[in-house]
C-alpha atoms as a PDB file:
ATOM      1  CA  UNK A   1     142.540 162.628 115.072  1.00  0.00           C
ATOM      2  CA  UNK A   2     140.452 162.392 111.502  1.00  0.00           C
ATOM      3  CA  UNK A   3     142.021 161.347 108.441  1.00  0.00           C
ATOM      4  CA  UNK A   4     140.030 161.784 104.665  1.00  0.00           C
ATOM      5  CA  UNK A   5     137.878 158.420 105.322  1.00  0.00           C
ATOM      6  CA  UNK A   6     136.318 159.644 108.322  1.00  0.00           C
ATOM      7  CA  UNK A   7     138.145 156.888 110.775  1.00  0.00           C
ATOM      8  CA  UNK A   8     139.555 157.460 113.914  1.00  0.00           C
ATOM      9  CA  UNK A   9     143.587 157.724 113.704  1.00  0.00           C
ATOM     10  CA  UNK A  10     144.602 155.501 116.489  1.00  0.00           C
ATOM     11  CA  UNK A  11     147.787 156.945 119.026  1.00  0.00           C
ATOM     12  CA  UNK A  12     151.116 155.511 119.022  1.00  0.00           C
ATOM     13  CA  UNK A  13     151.269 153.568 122.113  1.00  0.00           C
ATOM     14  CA  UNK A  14     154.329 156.286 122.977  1.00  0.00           C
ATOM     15  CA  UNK A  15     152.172 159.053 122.854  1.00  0.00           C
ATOM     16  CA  UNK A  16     149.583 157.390 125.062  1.00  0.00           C
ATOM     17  CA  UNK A  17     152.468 156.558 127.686  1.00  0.00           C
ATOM     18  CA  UNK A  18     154.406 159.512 127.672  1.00  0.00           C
ATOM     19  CA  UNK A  19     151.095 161.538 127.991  1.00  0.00           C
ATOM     20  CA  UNK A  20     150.157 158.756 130.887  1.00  0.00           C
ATOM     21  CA  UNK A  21     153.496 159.713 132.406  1.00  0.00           C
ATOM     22  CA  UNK A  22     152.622 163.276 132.202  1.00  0.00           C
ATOM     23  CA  UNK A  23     149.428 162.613 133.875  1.00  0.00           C
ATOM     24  CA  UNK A  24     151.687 160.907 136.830  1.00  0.00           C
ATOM     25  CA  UNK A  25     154.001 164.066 136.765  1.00  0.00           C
ATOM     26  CA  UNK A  26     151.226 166.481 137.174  1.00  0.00           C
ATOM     27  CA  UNK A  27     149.255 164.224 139.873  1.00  0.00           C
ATOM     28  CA  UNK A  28     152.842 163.413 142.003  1.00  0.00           C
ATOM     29  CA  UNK A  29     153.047 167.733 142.345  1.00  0.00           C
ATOM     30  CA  UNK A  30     149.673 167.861 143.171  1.00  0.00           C
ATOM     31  CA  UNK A  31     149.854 165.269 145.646  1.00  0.00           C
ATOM     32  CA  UNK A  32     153.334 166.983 147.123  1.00  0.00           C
ATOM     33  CA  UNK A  33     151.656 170.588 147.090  1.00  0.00           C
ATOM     34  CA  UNK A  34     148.611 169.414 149.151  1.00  0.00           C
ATOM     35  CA  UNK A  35     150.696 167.583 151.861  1.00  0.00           C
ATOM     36  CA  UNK A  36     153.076 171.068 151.875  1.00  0.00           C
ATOM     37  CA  UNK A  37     150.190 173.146 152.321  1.00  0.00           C
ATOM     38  CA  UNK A  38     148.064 170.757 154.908  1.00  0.00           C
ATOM     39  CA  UNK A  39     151.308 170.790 157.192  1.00  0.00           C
ATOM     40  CA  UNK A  40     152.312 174.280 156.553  1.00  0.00           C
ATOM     41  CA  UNK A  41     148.964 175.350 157.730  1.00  0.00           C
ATOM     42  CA  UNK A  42     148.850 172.913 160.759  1.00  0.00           C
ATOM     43  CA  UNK A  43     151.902 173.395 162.034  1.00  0.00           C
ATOM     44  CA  UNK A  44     153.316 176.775 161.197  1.00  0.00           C
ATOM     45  CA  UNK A  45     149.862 179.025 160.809  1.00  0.00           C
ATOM     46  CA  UNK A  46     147.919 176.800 163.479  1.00  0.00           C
ATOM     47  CA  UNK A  47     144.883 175.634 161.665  1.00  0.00           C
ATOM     48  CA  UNK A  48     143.060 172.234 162.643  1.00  0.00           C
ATOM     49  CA  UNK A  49     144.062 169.795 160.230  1.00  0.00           C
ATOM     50  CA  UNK A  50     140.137 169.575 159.030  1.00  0.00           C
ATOM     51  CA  UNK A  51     140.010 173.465 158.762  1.00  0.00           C
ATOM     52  CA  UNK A  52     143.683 172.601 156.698  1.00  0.00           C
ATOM     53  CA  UNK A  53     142.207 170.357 154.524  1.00  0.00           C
ATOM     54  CA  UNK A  54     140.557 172.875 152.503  1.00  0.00           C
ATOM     55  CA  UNK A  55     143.276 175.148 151.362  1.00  0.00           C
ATOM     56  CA  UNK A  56     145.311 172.302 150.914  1.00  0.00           C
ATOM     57  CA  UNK A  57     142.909 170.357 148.854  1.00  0.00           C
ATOM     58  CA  UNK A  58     142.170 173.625 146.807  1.00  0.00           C
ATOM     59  CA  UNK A  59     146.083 174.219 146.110  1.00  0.00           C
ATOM     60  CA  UNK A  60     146.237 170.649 144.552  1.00  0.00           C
ATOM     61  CA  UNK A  61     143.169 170.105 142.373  1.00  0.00           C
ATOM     62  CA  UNK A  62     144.492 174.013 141.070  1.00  0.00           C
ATOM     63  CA  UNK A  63     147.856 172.633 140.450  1.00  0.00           C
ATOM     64  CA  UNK A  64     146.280 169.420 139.004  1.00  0.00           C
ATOM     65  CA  UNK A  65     143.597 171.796 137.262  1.00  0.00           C
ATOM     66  CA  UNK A  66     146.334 173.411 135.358  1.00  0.00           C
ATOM     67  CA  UNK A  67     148.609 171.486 135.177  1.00  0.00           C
ATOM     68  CA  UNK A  68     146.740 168.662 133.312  1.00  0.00           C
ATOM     69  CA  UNK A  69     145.707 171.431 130.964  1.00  0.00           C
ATOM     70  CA  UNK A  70     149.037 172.618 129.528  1.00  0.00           C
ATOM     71  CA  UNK A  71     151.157 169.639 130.287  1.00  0.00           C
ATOM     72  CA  UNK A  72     149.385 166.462 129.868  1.00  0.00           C
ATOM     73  CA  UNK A  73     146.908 167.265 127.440  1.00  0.00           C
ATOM     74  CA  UNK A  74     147.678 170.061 125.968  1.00  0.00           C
ATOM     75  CA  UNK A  75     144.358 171.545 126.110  1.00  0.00           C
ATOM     76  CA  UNK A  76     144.874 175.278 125.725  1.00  0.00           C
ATOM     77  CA  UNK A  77     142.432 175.450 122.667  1.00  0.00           C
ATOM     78  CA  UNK A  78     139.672 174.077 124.907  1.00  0.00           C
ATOM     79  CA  UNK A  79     137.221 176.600 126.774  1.00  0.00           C
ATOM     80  CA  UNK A  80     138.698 177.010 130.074  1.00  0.00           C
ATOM     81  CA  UNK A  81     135.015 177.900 131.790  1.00  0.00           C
ATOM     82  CA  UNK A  82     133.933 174.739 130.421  1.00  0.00           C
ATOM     83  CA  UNK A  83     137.341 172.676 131.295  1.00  0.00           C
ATOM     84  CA  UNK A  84     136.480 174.289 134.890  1.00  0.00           C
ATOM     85  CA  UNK A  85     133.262 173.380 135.589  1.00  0.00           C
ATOM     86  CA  UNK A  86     133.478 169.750 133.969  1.00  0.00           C
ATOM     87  CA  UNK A  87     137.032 168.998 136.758  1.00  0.00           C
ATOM     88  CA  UNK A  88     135.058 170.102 139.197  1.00  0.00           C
ATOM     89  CA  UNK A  89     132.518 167.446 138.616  1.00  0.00           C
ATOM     90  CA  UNK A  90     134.407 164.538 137.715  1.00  0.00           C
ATOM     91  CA  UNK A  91     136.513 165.740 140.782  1.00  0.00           C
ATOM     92  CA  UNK A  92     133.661 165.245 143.072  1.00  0.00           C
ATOM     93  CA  UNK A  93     132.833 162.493 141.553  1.00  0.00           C
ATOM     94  CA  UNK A  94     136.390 161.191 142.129  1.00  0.00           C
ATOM     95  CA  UNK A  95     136.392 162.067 145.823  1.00  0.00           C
ATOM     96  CA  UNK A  96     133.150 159.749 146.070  1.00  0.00           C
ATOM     97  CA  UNK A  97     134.741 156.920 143.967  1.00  0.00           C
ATOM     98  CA  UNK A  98     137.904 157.685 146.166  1.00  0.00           C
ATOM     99  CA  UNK A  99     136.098 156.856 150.089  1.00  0.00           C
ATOM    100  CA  UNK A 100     133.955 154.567 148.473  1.00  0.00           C
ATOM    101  CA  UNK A 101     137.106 152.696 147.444  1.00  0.00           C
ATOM    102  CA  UNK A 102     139.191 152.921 150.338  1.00  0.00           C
ATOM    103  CA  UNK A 103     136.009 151.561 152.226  1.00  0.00           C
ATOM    104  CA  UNK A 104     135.844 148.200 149.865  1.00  0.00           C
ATOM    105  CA  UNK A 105     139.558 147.727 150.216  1.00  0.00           C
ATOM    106  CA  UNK A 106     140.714 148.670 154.113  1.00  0.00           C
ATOM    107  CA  UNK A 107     139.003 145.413 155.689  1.00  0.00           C
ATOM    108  CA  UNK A 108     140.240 143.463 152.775  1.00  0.00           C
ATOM    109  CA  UNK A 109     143.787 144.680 153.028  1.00  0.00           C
ATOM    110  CA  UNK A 110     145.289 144.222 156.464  1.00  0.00           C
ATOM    111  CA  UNK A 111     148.658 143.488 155.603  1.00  0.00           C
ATOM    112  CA  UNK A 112     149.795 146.976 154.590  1.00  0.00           C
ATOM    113  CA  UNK A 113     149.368 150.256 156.500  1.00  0.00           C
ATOM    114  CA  UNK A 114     145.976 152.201 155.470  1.00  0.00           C
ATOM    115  CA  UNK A 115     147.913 154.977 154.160  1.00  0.00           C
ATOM    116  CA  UNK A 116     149.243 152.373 151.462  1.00  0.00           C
ATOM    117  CA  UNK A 117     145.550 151.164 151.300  1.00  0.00           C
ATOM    118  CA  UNK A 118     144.514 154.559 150.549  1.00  0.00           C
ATOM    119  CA  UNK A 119     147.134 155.710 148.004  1.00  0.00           C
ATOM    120  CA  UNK A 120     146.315 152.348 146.163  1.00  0.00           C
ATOM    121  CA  UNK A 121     142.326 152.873 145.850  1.00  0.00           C
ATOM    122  CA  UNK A 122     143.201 156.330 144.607  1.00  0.00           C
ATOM    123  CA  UNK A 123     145.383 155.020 142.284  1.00  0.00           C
ATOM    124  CA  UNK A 124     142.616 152.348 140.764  1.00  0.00           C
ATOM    125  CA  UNK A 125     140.246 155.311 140.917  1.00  0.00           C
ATOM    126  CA  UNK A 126     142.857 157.390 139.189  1.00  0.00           C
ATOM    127  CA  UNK A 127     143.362 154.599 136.073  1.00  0.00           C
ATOM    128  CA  UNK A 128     139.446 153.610 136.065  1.00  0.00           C
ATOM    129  CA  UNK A 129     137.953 157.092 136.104  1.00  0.00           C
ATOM    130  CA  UNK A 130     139.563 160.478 136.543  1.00  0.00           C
ATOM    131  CA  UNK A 131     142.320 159.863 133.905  1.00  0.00           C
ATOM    132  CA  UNK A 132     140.101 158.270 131.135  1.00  0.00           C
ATOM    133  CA  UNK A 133     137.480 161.582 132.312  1.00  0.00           C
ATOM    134  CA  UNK A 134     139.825 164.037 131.906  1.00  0.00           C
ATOM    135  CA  UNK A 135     141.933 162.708 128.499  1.00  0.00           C
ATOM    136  CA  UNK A 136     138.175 161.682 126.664  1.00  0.00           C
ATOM    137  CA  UNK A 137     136.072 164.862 128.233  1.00  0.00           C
ATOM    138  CA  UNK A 138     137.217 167.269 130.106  1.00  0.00           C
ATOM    139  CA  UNK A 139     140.237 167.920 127.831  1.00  0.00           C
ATOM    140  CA  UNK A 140     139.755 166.827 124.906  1.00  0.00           C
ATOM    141  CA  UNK A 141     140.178 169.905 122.626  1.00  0.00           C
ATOM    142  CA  UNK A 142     138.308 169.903 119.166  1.00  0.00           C
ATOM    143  CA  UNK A 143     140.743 168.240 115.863  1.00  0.00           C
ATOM    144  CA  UNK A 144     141.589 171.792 114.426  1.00  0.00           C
ATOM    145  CA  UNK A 145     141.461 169.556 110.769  1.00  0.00           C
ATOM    146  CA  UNK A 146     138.014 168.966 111.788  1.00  0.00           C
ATOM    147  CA  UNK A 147     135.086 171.254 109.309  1.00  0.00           C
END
């Protein structure tokens, strides 16, 4: 946000939680539509779960995608080609950050199952990189009071 001086408006610390919330909305979906689709497609249509994977990965970054686009942020006014192409990136990126995590942290954790382990380095992954990426670039929408 811009005001006449040329300084940087700074959020309510609401606005930043509630959107933060959103962000947790949006991700818990995701989350629920990949495991729906990975055992839908193992156990109904018959798929090996690493032939699963992919559809179900695909249905939750595109629920994610979206969803992080008109709920958290907001970000309609934003070029969706360019919103597109910049997820995808910080998503691979993510996915790196994401095993490279759960690597650090399984031999260090033994005290709680590695499915814990795992949603916990996601979660520091989520906080340290794919949230601040995708509120600061990916959509982050131009101020419409801006020249």
């Amino acid at each position: 946000m811009g005001n006449p001086e040329g300084r940087e408006e700074k959020e309510p610390i609401v606005t930043r939680l509630l959107r933060f919330g959103r962000a947790l909305v949006v991700g818990s979906g995701a989350t629920l539509i990949d495991v729906s689709v990975l055992t839908t497609s193992i156990h109904l249509v018959g798929l090996a779960p690493t032939v699963a994977r992919v559809p179900a990965l695909l249905a939750g970054a595109s629920f994610q995608f979206f969803g992080n686009r008109s709920y958290t942020f907001r970000a309609q006014r934003g070029k969706l080609s360019r919103q597109a192409r910049l997820f995808v990136a910080a998503e691979l990126v993510a996915l790196l950050l994401n095993w490279s995590c759960f690597r650090f942290l399984s031999p260090r954790i033994t005290f709680m199952p590695q499915e814990l382990v795992s949603f916990l380095g996601t979660f520091v992954v989520f906080v340290a990189f794919a949230y601040p990426m995708r509120k600061l670039v990916i959509f982050r929408v131009p101020d419409e009071r801006a020249p």
